[in-house]
Protein backbone atom coordinates (compact mmCIF):
# COMPACT_ATOMS: atom_id res chain seq x y z
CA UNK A 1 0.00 0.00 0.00
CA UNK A 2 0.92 3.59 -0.62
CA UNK A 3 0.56 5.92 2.21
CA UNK A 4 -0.52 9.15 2.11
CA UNK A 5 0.59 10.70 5.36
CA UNK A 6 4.43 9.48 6.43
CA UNK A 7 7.13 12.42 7.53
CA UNK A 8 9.71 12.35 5.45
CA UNK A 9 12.36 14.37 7.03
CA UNK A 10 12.24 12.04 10.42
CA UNK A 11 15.29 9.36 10.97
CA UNK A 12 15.05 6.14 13.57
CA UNK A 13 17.48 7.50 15.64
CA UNK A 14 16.15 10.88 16.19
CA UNK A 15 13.42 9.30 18.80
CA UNK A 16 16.54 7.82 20.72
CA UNK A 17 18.59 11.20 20.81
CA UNK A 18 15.96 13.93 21.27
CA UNK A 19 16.02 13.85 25.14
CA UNK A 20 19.56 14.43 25.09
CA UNK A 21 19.76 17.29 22.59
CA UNK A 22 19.27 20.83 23.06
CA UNK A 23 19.14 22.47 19.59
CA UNK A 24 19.18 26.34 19.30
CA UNK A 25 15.94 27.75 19.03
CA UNK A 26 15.03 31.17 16.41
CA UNK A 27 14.36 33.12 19.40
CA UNK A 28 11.51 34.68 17.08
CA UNK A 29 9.73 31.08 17.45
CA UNK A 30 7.29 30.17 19.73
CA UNK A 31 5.93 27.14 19.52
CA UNK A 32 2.35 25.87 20.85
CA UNK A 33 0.50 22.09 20.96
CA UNK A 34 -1.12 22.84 17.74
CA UNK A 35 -1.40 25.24 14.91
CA UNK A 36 -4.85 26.40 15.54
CA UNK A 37 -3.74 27.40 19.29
CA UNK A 38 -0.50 28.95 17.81
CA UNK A 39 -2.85 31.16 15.72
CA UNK A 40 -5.75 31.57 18.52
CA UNK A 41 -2.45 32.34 20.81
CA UNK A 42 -1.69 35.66 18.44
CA UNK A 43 -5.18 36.68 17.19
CA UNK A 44 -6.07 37.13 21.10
CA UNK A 45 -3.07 39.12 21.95
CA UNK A 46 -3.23 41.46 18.53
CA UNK A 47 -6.85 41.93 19.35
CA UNK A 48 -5.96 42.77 23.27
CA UNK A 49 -2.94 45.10 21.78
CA UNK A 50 -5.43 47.00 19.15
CA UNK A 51 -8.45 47.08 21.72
CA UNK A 52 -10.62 46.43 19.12
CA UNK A 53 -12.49 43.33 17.50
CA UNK A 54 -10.56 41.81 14.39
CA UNK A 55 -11.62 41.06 10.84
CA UNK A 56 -9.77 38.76 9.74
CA UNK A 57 -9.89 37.53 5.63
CA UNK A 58 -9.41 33.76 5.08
CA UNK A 59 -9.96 31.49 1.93
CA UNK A 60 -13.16 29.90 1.65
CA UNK A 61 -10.97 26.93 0.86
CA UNK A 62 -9.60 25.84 4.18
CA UNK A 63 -9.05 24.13 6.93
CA UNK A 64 -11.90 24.11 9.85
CA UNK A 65 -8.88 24.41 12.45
CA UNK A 66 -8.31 28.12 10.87
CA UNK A 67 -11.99 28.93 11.00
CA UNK A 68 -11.96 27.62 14.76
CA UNK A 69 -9.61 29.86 15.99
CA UNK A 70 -10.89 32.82 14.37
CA UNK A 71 -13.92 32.97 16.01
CA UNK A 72 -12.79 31.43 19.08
CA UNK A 73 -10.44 34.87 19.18
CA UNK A 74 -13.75 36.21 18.88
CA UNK A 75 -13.04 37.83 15.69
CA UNK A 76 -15.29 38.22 12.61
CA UNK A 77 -14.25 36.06 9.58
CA UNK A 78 -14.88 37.59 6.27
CA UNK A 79 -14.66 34.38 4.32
CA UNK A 80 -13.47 34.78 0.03
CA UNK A 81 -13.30 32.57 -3.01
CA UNK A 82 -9.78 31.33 -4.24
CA UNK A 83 -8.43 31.01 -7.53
CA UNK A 84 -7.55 27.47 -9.02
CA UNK A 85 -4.22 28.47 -10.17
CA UNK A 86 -2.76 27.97 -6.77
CA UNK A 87 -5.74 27.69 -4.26
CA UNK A 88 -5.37 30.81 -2.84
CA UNK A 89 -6.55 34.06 -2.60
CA UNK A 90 -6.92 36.76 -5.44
CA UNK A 91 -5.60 39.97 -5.05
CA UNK A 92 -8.32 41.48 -7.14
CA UNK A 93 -10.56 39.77 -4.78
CA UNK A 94 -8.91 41.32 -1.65
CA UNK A 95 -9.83 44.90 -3.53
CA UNK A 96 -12.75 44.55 -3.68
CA UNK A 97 -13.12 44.06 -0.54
CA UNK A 98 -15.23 46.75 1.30
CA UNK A 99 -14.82 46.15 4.60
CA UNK A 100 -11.95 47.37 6.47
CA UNK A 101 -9.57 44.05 7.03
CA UNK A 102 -7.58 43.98 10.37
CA UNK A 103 -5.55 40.66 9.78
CA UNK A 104 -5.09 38.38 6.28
CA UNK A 105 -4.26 34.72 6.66
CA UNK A 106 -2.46 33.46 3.35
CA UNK A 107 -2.69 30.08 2.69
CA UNK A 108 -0.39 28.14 0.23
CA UNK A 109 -1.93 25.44 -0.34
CA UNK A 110 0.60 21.62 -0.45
CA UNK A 111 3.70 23.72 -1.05
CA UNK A 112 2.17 25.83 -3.88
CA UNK A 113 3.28 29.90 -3.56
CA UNK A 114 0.62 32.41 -3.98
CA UNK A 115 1.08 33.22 -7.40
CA UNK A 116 0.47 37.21 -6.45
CA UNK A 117 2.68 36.61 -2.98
CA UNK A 118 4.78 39.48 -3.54
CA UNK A 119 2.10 41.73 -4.82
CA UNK A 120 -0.67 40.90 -1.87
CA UNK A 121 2.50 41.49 0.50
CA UNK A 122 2.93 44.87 -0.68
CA UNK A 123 -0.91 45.63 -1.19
CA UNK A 124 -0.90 44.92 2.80
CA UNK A 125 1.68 47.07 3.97
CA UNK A 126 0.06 50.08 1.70
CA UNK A 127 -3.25 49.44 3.67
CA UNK A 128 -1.85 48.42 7.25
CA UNK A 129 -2.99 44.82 7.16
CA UNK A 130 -1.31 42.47 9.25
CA UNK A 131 -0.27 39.28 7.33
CA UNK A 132 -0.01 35.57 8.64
CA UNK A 133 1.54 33.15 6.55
CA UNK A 134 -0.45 29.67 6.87
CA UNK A 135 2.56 27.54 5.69
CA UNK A 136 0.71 24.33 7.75
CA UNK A 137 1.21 22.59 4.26
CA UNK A 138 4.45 24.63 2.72
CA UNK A 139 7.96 24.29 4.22
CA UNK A 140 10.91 25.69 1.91
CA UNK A 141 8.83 26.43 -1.28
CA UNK A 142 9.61 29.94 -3.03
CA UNK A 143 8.78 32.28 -5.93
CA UNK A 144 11.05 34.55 -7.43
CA UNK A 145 13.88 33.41 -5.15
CA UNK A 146 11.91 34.56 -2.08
CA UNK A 147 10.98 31.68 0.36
CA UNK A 148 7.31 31.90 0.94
CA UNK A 149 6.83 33.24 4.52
CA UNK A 150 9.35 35.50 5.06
CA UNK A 151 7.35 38.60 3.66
CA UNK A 152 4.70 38.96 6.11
CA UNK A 153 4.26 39.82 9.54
CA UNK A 154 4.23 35.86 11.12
CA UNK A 155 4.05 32.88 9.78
CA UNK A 156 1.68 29.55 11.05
CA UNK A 157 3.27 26.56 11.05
CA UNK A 158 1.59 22.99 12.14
CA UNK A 159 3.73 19.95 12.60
CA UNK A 160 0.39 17.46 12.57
CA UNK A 161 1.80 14.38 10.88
CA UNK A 162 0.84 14.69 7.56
CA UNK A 163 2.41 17.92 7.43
CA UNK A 164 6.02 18.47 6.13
CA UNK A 165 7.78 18.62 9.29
CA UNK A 166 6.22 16.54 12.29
CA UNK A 167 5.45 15.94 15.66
CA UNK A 168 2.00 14.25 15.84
CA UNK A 169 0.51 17.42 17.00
CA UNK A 170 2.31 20.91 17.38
CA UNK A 171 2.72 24.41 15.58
CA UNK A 172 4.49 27.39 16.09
CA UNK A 173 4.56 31.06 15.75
CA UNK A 174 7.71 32.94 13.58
CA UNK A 175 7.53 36.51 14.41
CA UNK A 176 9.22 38.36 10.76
CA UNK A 177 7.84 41.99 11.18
CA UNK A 178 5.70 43.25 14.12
CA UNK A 179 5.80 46.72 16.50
CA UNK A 180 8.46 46.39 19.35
CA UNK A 181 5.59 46.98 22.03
CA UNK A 182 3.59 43.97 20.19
CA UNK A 183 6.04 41.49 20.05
CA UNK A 184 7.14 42.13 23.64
CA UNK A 185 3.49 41.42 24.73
CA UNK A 186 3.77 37.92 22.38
CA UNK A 187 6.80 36.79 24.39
CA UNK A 188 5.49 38.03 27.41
CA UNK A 189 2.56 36.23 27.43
CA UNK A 190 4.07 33.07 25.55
CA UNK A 191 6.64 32.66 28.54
CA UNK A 192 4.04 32.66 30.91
CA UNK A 193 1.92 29.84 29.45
CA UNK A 194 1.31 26.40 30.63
CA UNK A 195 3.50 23.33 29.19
CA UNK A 196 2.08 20.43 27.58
CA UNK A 197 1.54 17.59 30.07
CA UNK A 198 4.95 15.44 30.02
CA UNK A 199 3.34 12.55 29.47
CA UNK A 200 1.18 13.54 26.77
CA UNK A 201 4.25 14.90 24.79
CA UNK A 202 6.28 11.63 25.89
CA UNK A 203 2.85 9.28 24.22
CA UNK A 204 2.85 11.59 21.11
CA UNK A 205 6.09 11.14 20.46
CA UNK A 206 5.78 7.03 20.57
CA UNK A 207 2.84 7.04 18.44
CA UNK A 208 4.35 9.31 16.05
CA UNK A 209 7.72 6.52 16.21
CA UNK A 210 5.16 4.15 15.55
CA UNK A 211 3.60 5.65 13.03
CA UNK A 212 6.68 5.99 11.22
CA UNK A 213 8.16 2.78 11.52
CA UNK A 214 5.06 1.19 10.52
CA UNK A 215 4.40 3.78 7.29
CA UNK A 216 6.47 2.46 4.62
CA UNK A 217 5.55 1.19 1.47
CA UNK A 218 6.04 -2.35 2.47
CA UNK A 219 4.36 -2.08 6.24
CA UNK A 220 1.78 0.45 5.64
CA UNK A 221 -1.66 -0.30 7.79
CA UNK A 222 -4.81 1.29 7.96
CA UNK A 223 -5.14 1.41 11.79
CA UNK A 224 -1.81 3.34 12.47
CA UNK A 225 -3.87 5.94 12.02
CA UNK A 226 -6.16 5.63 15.05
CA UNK A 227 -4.12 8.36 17.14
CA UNK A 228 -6.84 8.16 19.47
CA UNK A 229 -6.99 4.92 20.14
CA UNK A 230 -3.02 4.19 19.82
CA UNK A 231 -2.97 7.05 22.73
CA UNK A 232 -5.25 5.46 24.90
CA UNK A 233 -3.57 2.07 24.99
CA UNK A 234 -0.01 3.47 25.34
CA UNK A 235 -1.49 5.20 28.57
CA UNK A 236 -2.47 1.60 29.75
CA UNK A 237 1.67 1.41 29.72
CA UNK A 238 1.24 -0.80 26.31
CA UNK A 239 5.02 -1.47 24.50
CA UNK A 240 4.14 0.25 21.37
CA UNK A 241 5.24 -2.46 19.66
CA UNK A 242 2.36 -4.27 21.46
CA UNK A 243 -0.10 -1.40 20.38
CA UNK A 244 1.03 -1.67 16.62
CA UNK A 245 0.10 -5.60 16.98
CA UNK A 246 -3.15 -5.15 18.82
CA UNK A 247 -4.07 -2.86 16.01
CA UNK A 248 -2.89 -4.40 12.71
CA UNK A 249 -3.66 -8.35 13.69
CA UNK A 250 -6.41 -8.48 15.31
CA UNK A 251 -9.73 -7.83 13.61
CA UNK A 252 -11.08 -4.95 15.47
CA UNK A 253 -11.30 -2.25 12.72
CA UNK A 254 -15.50 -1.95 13.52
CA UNK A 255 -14.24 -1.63 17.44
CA UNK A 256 -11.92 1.86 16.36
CA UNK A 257 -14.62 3.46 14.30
CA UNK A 258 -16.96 2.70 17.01
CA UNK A 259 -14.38 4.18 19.80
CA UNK A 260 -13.41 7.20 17.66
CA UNK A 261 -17.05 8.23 17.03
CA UNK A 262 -18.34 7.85 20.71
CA UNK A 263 -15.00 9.75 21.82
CA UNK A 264 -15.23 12.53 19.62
CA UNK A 265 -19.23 12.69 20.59
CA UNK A 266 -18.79 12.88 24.14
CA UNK A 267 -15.47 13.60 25.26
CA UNK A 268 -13.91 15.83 21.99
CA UNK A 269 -14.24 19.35 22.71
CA UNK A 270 -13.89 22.39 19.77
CA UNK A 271 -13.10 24.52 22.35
CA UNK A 272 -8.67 25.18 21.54
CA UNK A 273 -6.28 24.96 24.71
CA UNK A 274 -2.94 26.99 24.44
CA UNK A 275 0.15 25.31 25.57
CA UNK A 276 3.19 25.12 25.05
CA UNK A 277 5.15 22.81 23.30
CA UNK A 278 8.35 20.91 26.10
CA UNK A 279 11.75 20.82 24.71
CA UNK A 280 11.74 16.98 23.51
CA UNK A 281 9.42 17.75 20.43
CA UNK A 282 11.27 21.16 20.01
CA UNK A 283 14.34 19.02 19.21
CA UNK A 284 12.43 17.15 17.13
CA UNK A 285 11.20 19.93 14.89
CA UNK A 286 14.66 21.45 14.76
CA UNK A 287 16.40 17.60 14.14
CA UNK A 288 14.06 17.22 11.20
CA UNK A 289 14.47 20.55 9.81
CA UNK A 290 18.60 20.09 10.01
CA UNK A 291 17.91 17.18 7.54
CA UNK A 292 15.77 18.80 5.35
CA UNK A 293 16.48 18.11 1.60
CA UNK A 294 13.66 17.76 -0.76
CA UNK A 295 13.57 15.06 -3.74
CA UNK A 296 12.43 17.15 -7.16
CA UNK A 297 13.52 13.69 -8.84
CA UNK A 298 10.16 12.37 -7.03
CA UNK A 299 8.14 15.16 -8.27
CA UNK A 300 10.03 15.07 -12.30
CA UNK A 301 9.15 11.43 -12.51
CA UNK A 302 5.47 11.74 -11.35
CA UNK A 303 4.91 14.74 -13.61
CA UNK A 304 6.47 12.39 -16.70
CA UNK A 305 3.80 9.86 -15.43
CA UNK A 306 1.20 11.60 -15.79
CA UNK A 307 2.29 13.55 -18.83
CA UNK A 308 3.01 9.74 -20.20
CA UNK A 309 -1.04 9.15 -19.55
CA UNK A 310 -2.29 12.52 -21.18
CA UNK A 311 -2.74 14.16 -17.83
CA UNK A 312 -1.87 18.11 -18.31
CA UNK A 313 -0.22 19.50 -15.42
CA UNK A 314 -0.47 22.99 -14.02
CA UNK A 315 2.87 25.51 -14.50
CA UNK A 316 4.13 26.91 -12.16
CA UNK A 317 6.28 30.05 -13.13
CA UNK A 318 9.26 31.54 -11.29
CA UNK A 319 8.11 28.84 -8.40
CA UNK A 320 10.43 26.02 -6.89
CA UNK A 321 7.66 24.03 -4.94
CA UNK A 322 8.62 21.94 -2.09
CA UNK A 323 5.39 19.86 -2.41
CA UNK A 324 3.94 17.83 0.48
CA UNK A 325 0.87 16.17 -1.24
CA UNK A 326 0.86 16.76 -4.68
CA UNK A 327 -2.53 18.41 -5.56
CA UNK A 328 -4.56 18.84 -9.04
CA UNK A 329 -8.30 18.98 -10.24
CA UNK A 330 -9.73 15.89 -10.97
CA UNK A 331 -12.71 16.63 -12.40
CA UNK A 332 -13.80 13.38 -13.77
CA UNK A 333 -11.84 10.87 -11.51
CA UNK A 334 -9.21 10.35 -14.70
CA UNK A 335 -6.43 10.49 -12.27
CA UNK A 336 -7.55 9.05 -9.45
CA UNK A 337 -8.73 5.71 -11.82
CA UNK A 338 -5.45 5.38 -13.21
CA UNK A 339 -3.33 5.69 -9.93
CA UNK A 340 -5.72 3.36 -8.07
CA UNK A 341 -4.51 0.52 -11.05
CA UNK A 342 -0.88 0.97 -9.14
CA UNK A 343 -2.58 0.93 -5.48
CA UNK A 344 -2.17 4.41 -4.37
CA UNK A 345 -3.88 5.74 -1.54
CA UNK A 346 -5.48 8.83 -2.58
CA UNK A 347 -7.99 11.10 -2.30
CA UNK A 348 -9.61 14.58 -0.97
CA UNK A 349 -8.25 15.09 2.19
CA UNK A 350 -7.68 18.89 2.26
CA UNK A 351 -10.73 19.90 2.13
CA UNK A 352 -13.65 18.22 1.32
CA UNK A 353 -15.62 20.98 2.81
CA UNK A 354 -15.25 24.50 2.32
CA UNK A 355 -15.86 27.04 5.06
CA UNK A 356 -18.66 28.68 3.35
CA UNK A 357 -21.16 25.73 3.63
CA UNK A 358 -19.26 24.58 6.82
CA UNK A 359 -20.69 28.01 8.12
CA UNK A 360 -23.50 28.93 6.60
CA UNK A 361 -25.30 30.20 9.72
CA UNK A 362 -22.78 31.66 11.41
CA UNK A 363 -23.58 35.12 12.20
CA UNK A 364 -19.76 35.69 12.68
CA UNK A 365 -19.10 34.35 9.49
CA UNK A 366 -19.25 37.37 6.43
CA UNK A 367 -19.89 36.12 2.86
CA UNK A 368 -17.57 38.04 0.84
CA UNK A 369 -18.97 36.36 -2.52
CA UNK A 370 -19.92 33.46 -4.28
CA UNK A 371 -17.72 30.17 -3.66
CA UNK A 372 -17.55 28.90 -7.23
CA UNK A 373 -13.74 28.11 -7.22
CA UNK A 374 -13.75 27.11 -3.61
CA UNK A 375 -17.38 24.45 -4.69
CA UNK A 376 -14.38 23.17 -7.34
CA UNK A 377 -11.74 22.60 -5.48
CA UNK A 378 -13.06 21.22 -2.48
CA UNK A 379 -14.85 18.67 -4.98
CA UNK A 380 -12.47 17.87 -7.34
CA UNK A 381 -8.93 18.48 -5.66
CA UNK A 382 -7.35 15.32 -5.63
CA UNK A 383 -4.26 14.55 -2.83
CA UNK A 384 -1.03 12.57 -4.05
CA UNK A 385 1.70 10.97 -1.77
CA UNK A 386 5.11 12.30 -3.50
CA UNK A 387 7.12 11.35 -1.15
CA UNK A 388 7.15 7.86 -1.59
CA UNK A 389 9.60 5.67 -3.17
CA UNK A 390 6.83 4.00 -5.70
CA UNK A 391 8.29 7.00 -7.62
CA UNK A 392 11.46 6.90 -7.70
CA UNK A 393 11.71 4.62 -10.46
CA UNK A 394 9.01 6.25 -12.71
CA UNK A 395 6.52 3.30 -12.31
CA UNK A 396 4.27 3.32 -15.38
């Protein structure tokens, strides 16, 4: 089986040394248990610093985790359609906005750039809008020789393990332009949060080893991905290597479903905690990030694939794209039927939803238009592992 979620910048022995390791830290990066409480953490204290409540612009096309901590930062979200060149916002479309906008989260979407990065960067600074980076998906990518995030104000990161740098569940802060007075209440505020529960960040870190040994090509199972349930047996003091063998022997796959919809029923909350992240994943992040070196051969032989089977790709000019899934439209499953003949797990998994009909109600929630390109995407938008080795030999 292919998988469609494995980090690829993690090595065995980094599990062993991380406890022992103390890796200099940006001091510009603060880093929280999740993305979404990274960006509640600063919408919250840029709301407290302006005394005022935020609008804040998003992409229709996006993750509910962004839309969560919006309005938990008790914020208005003036929601907008994307364009299907990269999945991102229009500058035309921020124009025409008529609303005044406090704070613009920019998603790249898999490792795509913006295409209009550099021009919605400076449209922001002409009309004092702060700008957040969402690189949840994008690590290293760049246009024009600029590395995407390092124009705006901050930058999001999440380290979720699908994402290109991992720690089960984490994200971070990385302050690039903000007031003095600002950034001293960040830091002030950061230093005085609560830390992640030890043994929480001690279990995360074992399922995510788990998860990682048991991810490759050859070992891939579909209940490795039952954080939930991996969590609560390793709390029972389960080896992991027990937990992997309860979970991929044993015929119990009705039993997870079961447990993961009655937990996230009753026990799941929406509500987002803020903590901080301990030092063990922090050497983590920085351990994979030391080892960073992305394969293009992956991405040149997938692109001749599909070029081989009459697929047209999208170009991407001036861009060197670090991708983590690669993404396309799919309109009429062509793709998706011909990768299935080789085994491939794919599909929609970012997003299958968009936040316009995910809040329709919401009084919170501003329409800024129609969602046509947002309706495609999150329809058609078909999710491809690249980073596994099923490529590396141009499989036909």
């Amino acid at each position: 089986m292919i998988i469609r979620a494995r980090p690829k910048y993690l090595k065995p022995y980094f599990f062993k040394d991380i406890e022992n390791m103390n890796i200099a830290t940006d001091e510009n990066e603060m880093f929280f248990n999740s993305g979404r409480s990274a960006l509640l953490f600063f919408l919250q204290e840029y709301s407290s610093y302006l005394d005022k409540e935020l609008t804040v612009v998003t992409q229709a096309f996006n993750c509910v985790a962004v839309s969560e901590a919006i309005l938990q930062s008790n914020s208005l979200m003036y929601l907008v359609d994307i364009g299907l060149e990269d999945f991102s916002i229009r500058l035309d479309t921020l124009k025409s906005i008529d609303k005044k906008i406090d704070v613009l989260i920019l998603t790249h979407y898999q490792g795509i750039v913006n295409i209009e990065y550099e021009e919605i960067v400076l449209y922001c600074k002409e009309n004092n809008i702060l700008l957040i980076d969402d690189l949840a998906q994008t690590y290293k990518s760049s246009i024009n020789g600029i590395e995407v995030g390092t124009l705006s104000n901050i930058s999001i990161n999440s380290f979720a393990f699908d994402k290109p740098i991992s720690t089960l569940q984490g994200g971070s802060i990385v302050i690039n332009m903000l007031e003095k007075k600002l950034k001293g209440n960040l830091k002030y505020s950061y230093v005085n949060l609560e830390c992640q529960n030890t043994k929480e960040e001690i279990n995360d870190i074992k399922i995510l080893e788990l998860k990682y040994k048991y991810s490759d090509d050859s070992t891939y199972n579909y209940f490795i991905e039952s954080d939930i349930f991996m969590q609560k047996l390793l709390l029972l003091s389960i080896k992991k290597e027990l937990v992997y063998t309860y979970l991929s022997r044993f015929k119990i796959s009705f039993f997870i479903k079961l447990f993961n919809k009655v937990y996230s029923k009753f026990f799941k909350t929406s509500r987002i905690e803020i903590l901080k992240i301990g030092q063990n994943k922090i050497n983590l992040i920085n351990l994979q990030r030391q080892n960073y070196k992305y394969n293009f051969d992956l991405i040149s032989n997938f692109e001749s694939f599909l070029k081989e089977n009459k697929i047209e790709i999208a170009e991407y000019k001036n861009e060197k794209i670090c991708w983590n899934r690669y993404s396309i439209i799919d309109k009429n499953m062509t793709i998706k039927n011909i990768l299935r003949k080789f085994n491939v797990q794919i599909g929609n998994y970012n997003w299958s939803v968009h936040l316009g009909d995910k809040h329709i109600n919401n009084q919170k929630v501003l329409k800024g238009s129609q969602y046509k390109n947002s309706d495609i995407a999150s329809k058609c938008i078909l999710n491809i592992p690249i980073w596994t080795k099923f490529w590396s030999n141009n499989n036909k």
